[in-house]
Protein backbone atom coordinates (compact mmCIF):
# COMPACT_ATOMS: atom_id res chain seq x y z
CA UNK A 1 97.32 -38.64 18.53
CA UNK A 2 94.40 -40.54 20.44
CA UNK A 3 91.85 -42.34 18.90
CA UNK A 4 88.13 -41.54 19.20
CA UNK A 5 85.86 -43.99 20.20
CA UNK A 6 81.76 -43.11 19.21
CA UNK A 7 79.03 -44.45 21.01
CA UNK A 8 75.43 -44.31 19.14
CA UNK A 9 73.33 -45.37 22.27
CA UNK A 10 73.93 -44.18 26.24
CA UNK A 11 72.28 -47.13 27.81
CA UNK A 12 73.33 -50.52 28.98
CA UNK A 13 74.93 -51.67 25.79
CA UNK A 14 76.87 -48.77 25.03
CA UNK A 15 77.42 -46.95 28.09
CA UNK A 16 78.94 -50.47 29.42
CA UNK A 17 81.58 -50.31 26.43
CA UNK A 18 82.97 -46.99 27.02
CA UNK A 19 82.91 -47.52 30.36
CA UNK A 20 85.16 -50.63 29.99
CA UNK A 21 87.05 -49.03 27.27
CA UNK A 22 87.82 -46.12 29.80
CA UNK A 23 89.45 -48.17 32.12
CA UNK A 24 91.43 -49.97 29.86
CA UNK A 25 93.37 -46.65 28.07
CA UNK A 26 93.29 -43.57 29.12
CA UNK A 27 92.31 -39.93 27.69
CA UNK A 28 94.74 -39.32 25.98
CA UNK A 29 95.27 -42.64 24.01
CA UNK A 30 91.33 -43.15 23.68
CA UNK A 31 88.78 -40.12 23.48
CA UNK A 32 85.20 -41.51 23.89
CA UNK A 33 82.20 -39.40 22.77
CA UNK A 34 78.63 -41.02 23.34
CA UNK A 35 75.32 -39.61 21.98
CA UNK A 36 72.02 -40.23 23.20
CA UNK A 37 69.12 -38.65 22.12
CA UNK A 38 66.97 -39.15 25.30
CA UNK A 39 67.57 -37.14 28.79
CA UNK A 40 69.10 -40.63 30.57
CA UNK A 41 72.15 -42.97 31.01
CA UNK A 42 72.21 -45.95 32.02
CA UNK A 43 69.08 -46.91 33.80
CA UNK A 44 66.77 -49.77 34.25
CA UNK A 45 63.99 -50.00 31.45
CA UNK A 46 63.04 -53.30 33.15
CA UNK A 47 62.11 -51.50 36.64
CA UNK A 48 59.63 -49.37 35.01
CA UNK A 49 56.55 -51.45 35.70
CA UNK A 50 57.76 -51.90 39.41
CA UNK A 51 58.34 -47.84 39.78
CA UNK A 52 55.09 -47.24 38.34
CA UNK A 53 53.25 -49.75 40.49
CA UNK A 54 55.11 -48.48 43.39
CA UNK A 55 57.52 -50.61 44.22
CA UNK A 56 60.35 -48.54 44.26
CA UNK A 57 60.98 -45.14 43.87
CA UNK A 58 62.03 -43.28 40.53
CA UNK A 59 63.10 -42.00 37.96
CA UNK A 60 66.80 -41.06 39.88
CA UNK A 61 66.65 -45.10 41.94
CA UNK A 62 66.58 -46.61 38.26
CA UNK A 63 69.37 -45.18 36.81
CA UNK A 64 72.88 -46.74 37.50
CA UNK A 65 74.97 -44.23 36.48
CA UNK A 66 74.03 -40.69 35.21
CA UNK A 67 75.73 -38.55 32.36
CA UNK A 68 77.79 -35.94 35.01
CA UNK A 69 78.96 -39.57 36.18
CA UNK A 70 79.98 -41.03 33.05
CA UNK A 71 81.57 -37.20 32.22
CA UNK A 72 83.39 -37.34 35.36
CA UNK A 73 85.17 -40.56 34.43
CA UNK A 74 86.36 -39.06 30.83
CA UNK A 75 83.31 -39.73 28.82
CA UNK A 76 82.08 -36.95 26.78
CA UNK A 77 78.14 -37.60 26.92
CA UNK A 78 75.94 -35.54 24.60
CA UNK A 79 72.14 -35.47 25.76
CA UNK A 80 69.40 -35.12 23.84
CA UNK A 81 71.39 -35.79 20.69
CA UNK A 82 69.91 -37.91 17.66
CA UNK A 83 72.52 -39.49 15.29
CA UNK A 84 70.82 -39.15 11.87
CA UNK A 85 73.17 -41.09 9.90
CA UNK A 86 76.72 -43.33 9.46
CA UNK A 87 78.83 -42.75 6.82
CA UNK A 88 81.12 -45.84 7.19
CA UNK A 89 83.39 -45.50 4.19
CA UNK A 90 84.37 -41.72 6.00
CA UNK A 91 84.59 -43.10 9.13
CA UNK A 92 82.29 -40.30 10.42
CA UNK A 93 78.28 -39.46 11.82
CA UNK A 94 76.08 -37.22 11.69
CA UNK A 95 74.54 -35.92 15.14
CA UNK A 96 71.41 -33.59 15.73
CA UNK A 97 71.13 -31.54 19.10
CA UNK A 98 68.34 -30.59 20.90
CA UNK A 99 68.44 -27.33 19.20
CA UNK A 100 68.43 -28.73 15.35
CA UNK A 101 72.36 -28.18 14.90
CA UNK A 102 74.09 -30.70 12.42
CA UNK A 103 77.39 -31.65 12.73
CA UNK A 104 79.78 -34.66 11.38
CA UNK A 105 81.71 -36.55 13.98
CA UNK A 106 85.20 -38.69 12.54
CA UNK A 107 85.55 -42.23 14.53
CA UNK A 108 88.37 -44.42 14.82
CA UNK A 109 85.97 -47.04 16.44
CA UNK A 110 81.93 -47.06 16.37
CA UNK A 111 79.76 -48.57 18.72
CA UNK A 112 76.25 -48.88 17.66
CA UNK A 113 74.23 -49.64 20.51
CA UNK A 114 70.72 -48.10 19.41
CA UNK A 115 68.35 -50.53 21.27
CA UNK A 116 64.88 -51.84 20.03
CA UNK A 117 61.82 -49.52 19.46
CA UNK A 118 58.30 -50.60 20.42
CA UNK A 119 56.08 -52.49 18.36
CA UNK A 120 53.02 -49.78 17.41
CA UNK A 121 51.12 -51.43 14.54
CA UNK A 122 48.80 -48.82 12.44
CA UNK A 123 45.47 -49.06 14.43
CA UNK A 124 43.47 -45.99 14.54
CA UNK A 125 43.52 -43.98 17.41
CA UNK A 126 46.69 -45.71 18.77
CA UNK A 127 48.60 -42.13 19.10
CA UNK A 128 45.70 -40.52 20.99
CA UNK A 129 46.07 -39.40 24.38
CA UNK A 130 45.83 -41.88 27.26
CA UNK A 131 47.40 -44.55 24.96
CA UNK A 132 51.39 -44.99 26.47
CA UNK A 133 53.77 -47.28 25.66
CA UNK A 134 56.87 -48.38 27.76
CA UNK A 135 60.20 -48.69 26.75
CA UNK A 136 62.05 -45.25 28.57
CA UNK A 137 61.91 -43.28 31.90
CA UNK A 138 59.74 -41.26 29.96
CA UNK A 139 57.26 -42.91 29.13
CA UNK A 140 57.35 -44.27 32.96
CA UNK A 141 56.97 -40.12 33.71
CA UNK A 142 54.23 -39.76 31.41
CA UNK A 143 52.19 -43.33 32.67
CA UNK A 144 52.10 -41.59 36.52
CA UNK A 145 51.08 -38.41 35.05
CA UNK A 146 48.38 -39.95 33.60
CA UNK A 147 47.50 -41.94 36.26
CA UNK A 148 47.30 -38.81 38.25
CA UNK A 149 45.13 -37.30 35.95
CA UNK A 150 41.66 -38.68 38.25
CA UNK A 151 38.98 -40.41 36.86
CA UNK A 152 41.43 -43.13 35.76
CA UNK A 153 39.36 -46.32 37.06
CA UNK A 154 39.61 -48.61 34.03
CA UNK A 155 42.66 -49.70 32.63
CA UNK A 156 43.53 -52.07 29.39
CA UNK A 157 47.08 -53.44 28.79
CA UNK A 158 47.21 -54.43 25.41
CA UNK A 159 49.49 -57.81 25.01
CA UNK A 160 50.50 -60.42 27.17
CA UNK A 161 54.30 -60.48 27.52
CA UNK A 162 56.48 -59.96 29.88
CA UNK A 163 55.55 -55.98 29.93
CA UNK A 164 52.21 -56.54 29.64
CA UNK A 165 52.10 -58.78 32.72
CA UNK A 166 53.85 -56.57 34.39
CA UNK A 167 52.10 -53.54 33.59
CA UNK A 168 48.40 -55.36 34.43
CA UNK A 169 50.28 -55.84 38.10
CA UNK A 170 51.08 -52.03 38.23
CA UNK A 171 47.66 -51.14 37.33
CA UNK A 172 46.40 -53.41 39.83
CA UNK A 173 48.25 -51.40 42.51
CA UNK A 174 46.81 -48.74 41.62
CA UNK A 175 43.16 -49.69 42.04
CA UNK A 176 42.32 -49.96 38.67
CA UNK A 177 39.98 -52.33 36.77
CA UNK A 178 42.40 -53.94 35.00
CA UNK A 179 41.58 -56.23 31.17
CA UNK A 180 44.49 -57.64 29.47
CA UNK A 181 44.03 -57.82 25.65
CA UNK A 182 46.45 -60.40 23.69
CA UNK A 183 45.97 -61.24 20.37
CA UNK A 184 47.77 -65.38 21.32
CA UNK A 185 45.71 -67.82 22.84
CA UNK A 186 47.10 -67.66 26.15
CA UNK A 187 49.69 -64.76 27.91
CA UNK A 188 53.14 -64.99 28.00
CA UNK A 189 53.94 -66.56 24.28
CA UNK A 190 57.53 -67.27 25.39
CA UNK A 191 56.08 -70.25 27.20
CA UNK A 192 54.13 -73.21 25.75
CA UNK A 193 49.92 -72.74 26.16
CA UNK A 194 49.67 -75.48 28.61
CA UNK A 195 51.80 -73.22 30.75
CA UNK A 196 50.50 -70.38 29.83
CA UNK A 197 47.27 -71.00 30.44
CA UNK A 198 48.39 -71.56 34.13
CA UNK A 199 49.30 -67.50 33.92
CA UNK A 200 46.08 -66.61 32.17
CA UNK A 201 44.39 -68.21 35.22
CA UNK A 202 46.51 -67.14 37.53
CA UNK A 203 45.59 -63.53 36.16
CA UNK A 204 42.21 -64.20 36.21
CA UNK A 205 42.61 -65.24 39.90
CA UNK A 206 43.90 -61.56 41.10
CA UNK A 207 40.94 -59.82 39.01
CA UNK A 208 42.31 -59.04 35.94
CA UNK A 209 39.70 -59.53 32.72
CA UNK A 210 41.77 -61.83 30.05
CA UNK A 211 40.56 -61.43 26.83
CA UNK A 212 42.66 -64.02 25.06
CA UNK A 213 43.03 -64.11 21.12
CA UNK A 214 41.61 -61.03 20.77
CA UNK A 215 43.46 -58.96 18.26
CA UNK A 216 43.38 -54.98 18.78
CA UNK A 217 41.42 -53.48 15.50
CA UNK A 218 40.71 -49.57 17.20
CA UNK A 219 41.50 -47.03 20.03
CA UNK A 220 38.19 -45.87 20.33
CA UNK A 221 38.42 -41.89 21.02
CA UNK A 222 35.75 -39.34 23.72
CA UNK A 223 34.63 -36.08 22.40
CA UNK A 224 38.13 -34.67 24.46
CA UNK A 225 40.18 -36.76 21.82
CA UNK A 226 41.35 -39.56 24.58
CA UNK A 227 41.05 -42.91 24.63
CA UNK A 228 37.27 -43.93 26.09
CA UNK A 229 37.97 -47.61 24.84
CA UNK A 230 39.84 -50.31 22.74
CA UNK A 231 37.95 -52.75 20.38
CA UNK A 232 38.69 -56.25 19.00
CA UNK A 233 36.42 -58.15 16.59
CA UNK A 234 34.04 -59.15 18.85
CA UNK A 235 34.47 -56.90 21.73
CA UNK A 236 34.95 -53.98 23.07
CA UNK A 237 36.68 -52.66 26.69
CA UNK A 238 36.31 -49.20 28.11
CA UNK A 239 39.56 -47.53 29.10
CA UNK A 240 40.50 -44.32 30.39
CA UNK A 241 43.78 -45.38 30.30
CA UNK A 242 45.55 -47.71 27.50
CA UNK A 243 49.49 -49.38 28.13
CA UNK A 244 50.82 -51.04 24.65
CA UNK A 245 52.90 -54.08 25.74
CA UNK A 246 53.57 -54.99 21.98
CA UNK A 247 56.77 -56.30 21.95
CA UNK A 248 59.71 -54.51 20.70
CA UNK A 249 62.22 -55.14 17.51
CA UNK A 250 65.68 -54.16 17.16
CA UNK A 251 66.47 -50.29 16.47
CA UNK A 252 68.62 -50.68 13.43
CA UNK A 253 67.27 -48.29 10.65
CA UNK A 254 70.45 -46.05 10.86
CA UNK A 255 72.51 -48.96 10.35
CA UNK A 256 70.53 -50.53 7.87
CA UNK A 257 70.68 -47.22 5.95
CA UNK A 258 74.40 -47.13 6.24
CA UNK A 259 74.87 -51.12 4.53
CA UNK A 260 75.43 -52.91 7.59
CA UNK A 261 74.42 -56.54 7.47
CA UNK A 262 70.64 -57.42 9.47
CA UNK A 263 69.29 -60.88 10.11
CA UNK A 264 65.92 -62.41 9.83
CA UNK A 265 64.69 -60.47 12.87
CA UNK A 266 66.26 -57.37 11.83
CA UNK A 267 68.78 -57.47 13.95
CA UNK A 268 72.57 -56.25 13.50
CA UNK A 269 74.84 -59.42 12.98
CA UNK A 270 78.22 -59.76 14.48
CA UNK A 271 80.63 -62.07 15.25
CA UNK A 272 81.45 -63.42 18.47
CA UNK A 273 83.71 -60.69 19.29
CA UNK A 274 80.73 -58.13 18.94
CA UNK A 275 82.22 -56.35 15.85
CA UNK A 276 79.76 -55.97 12.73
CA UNK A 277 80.09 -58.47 10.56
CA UNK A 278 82.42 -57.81 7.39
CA UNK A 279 83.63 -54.48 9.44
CA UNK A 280 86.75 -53.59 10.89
CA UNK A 281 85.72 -50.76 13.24
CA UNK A 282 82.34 -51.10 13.70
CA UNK A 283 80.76 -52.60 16.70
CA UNK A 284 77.51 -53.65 17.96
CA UNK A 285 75.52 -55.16 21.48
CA UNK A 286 72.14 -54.79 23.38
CA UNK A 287 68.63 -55.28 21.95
CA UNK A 288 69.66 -53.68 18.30
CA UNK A 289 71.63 -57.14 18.00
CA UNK A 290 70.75 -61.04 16.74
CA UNK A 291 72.08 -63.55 19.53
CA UNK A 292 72.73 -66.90 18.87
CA UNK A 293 70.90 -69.57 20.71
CA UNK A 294 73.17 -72.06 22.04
CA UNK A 295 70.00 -74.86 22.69
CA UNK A 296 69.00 -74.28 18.69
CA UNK A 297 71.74 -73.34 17.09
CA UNK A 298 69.83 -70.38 15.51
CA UNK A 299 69.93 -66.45 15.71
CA UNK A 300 67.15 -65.16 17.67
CA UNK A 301 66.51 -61.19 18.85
CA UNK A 302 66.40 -61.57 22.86
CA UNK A 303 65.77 -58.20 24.39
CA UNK A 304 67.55 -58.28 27.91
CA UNK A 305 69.96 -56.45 30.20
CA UNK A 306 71.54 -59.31 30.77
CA UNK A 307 73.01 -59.64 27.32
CA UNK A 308 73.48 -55.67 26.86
CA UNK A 309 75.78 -55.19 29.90
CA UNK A 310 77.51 -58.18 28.65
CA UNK A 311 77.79 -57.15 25.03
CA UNK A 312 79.11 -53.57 26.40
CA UNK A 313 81.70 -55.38 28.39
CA UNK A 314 83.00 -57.57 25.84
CA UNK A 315 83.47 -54.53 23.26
CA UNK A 316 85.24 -52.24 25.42
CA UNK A 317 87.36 -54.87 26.66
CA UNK A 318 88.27 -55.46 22.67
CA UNK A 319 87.94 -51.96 21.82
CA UNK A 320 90.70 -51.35 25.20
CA UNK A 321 93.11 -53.66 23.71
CA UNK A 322 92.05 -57.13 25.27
CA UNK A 323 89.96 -59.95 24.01
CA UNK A 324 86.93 -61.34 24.28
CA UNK A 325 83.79 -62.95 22.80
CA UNK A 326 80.09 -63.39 23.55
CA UNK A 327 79.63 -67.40 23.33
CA UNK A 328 75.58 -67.13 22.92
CA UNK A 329 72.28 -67.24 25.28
CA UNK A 330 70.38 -70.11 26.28
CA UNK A 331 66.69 -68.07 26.50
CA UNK A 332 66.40 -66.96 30.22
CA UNK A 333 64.58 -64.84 31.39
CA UNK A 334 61.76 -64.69 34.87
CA UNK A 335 59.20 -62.14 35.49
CA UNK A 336 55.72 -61.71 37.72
CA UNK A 337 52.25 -60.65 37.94
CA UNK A 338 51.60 -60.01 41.66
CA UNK A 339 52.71 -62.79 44.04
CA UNK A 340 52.80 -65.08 40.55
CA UNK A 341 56.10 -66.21 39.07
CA UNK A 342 57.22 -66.69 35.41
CA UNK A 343 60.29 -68.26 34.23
CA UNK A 344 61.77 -70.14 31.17
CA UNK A 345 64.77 -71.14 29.90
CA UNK A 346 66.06 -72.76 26.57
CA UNK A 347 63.13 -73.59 23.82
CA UNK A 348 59.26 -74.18 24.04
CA UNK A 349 57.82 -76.97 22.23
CA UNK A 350 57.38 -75.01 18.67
CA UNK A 351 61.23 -73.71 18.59
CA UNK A 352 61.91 -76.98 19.20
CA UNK A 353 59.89 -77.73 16.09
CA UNK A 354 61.22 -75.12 14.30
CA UNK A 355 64.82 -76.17 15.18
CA UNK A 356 63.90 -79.61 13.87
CA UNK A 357 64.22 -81.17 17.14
CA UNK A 358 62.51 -84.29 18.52
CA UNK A 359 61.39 -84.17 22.23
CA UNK A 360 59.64 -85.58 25.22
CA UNK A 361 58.33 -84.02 27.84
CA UNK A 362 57.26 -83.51 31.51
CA UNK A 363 55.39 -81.20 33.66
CA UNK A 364 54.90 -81.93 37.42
CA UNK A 365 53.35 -80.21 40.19
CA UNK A 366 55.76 -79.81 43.65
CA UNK A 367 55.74 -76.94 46.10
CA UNK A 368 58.89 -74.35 47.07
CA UNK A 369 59.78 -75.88 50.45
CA UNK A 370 59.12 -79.43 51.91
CA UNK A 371 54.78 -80.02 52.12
CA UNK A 372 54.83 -79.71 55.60
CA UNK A 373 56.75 -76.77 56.66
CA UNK A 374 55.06 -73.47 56.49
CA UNK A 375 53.90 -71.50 53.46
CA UNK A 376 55.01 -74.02 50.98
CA UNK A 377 53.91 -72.91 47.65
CA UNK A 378 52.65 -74.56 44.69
CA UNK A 379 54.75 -74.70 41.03
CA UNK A 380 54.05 -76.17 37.91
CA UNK A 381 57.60 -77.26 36.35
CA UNK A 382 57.67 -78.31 33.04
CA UNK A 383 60.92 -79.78 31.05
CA UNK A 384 61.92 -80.58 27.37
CA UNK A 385 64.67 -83.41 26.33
CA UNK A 386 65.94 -84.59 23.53
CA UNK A 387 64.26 -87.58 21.88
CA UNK A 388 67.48 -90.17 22.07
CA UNK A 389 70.09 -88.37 23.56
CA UNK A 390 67.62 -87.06 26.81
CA UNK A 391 69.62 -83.63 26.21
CA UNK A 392 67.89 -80.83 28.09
CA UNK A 393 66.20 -78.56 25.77
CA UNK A 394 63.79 -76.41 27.84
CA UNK A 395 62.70 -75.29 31.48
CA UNK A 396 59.45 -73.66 31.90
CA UNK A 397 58.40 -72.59 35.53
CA UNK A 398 54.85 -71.12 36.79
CA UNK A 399 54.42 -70.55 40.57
CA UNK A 400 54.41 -68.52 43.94
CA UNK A 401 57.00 -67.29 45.78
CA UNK A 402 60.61 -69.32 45.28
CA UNK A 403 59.56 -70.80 41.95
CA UNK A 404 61.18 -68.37 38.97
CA UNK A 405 64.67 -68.11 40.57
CA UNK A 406 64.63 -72.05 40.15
CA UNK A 407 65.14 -71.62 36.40
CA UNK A 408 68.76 -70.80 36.65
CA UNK A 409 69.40 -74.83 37.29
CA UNK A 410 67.95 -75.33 33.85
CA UNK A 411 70.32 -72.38 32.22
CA UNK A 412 72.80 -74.01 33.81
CA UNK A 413 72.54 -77.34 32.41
CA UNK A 414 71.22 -75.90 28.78
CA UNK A 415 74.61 -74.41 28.92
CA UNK A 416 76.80 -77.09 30.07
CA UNK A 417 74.81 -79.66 27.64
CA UNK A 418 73.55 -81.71 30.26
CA UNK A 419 70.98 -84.55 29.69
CA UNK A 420 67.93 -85.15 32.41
CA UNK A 421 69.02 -87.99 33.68
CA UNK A 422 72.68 -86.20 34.66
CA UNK A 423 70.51 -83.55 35.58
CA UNK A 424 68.82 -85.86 38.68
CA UNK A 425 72.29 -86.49 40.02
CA UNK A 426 73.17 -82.40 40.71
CA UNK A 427 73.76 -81.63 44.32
CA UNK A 428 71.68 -79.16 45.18
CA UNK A 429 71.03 -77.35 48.40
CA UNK A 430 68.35 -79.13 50.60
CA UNK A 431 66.62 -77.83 53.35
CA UNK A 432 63.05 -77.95 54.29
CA UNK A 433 62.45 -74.27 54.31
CA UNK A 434 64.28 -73.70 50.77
CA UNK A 435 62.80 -76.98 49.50
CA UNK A 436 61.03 -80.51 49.46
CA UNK A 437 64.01 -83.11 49.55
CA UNK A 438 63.76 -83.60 45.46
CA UNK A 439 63.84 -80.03 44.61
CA UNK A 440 60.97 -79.62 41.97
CA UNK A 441 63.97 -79.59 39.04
CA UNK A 442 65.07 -82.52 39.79
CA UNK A 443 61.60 -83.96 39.97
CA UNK A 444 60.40 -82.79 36.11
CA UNK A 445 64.29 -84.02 35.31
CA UNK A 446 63.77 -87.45 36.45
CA UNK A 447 60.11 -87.42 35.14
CA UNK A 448 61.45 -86.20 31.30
CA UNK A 449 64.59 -89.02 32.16
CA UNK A 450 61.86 -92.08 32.34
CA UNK A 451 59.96 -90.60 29.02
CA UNK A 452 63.20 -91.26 27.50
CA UNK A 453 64.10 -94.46 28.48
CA UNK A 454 60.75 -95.19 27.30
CA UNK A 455 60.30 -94.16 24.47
CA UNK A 456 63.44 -95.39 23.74
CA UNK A 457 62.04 -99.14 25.02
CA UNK A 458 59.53 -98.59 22.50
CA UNK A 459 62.00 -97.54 19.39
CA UNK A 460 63.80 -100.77 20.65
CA UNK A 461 60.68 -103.07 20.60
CA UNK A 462 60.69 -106.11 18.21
């Protein structure tokens, strides 16, 4: 008799498991069933903004693999179907269809792969029409619709992460007057403020109004019942049109609900091999997971593709018989705001704190390609090492065109455990249109390598 594999979750996570577990055993040794509540498999929440602005085409161009696909390979996909509960002791869930049936599904393996869920804190009016968040094709349908509405002229993106960002360039495309709201300092929080200050400015520089520590208290409402404006302590910004880029945190009430173990984040914990921890048939991957940080040694909640197709892959491959584990992240992850480039890899200066980590470090200005050949942009690179050992702890990246891709050098070396001054020694291509002869890496290495030395000299002193 063949075993039945659920999957609670038909996006990257879980749609990579079955998929993996399908090619491993067959139908009749391994019967997969997948529910997902939404209308979509397998697409690209992280092309939204770019579909939106216009960059590419959608909803059909962002989805890798639809649900007649999956069906077609021996996947039993059920749309627009909400699992309400696990009952882990039975070995069974509880689904909801579109149409409000209720029926119990037995499993010989579950794969919980139930994503995050937008962070919507209780401000008044935040409901109201004109107010959208971003997390599914959906919402992407509904932002163009109201776009399309006319007399859309002012928009305000409220946070500055890597959706916000995003979303302030799509709104830019569009025309619109464009104010970022963000309760930190300075945008992009997953960077230090001295380098995020470089992306306020740079925002600032293409026209959009940054209205830094400026908590959201209201979603002001028109005598229609839309949104006419958002308000902060000491201001307040007409909208006609409001995006929430909030944040996420991991979708894991129906697990919590059923026992299963969450971390500090809230966050499902496994073990390396992606199976719940103190289950035997229970899996888990994607953004409804903790990851461990291989730079810090502590879980974090990293919300990435990157990690959900992986995840997926390494479950159905144990699920199909083989084995396999997830070793940890090191923190990557790029992004942009027009022809401005993001990127960062391993810790900022207060997880490196946190982590109780010493450090030194660097942050030099170079350009993408050598000075003198043409349209040689500007970067600011920034690195972290280890007080002592020099041991790379963080890459931080802010520039123009050729800059973010450059952080994979510093995942790289966070990964292999390199130190900055081993770092200076890689061979890296050199070329003058791809980049000065010291690529800009290298440069920040050798610049974090010297603080070391001295401030070991200085330890050393009499």
């Amino acid at each position: 008799m063949a075993e039945r594999l659920v999957v609670i979750g038909g996006d990257a996570a879980g749609m990579s498991a079955a998929s993996q577990a399908r090619r491993r055993r067959n139908a009749d040794d391994l019967e997969i069933v997948a529910f997902e509540r939404g209308r979509h498999t397998s697409y690209s929440a992280c092309g939204i903004p770019y579909w939106v602005g216009g960059a590419t085409s959608g909803p059909d161009a962002l989805i890798a693999r639809t649900a007649d696909e999956h069906r077609a390979r021996g996947i039993d996909v059920r749309l627009g179907t909400e699992v309400t509960a696990v009952d882990p002791a039975a070995g069974r869930v509880l689904a909801r269809d579109a149409e409000g049936h209720e029926a119990w599904t037995s499993y010989d393996h579950l794969v919980l792969a139930t994503g995050a869920v937008p962070v919507r804190p209780p401000i008044p009016g935040i409901g109201a029409p004109g107010v959208y968040g971003v997390q599914t094709l959906d919402d992407g349908e509904a932002v163009l619709r109201g776009l399309d509405r006319g007399g859309v002229r002012r928009a305000v993106v409220v946070g500055g992460g890597y959706i916000g960002v995003e979303m302030a360039e799509a709104m830019l495309l569009h025309g619109l007057d464009v104010t970022l709201v963000d309760r930190d300092d300075e945008p992009m929080s997953t960077l230090d403020p001295d380098m995020g200050r470089l992306v306020r400015k740079a925002l600032e520089g293409l026209g959009v109004k940054v209205a830094s520590g400026a908590a959201v208290r209201e979603v002001l409402l028109g005598g229609d019942g839309r949104v006419r404006a958002v308000s902060t302590d000491d201001a307040t910004y007409p909208a006609d049109l409001v995006v929430l880029g909030l944040g996420v945190r991991p979708g894991t009430e129906l697990a919590a609900a059923a026992g299963l173990p969450t971390g500090a984040y809230g966050g499902l914990l496994t073990d390396r091999s992606m199976r719940v921890r103190g289950t035997e048939r229970i899996w888990a991957g994607g953004d409804c997971v903790e990851v461990w940080n291989l730079v810090s040694g502590t879980l974090q909640h990293i919300p990435l593709g990157t990690h959900a197709n992986k995840h997926g892959r390494i479950i159905g491959t144990n699920i199909g018989g083989g084995y396999a584990t997830f070793p940890g992240v090191v923190g990557t992850a790029v992004s942009k705001v027009c022809d401005v480039e993001i990127a960062r890899t391993g810790l900022k200066e207060s997880q490196a704190r946190a982590a109780g980590l010493q450090y030194v470090s660097a942050v030099i200005e170079s350009t993408s390609r050598a000075g003198y050949y043409p349209d040689a942009a500007a970067m600011t690179v920034k690195v972290l090492a280890e007080r002592g050992t020099g041991r790379l702890l963080g890459l931080q990246i802010v520039g123009r065109e050729g800059a973010a891709k450059r952080v994979d050098i510093g995942a790289v070396a966070l990964t292999a455990g390199l130190t900055v001054d081993r770092m200076v020694d890689l061979d890296l291509g050199y070329a003058p249109p791809f980049s000065p002869v010291w690529d800009p890496v290298l440069i920040a290495a050798r610049k974090a390598a010297e603080a070391v030395a001295k401030d070991l000299a200085r330890e050393q002193a009499p």
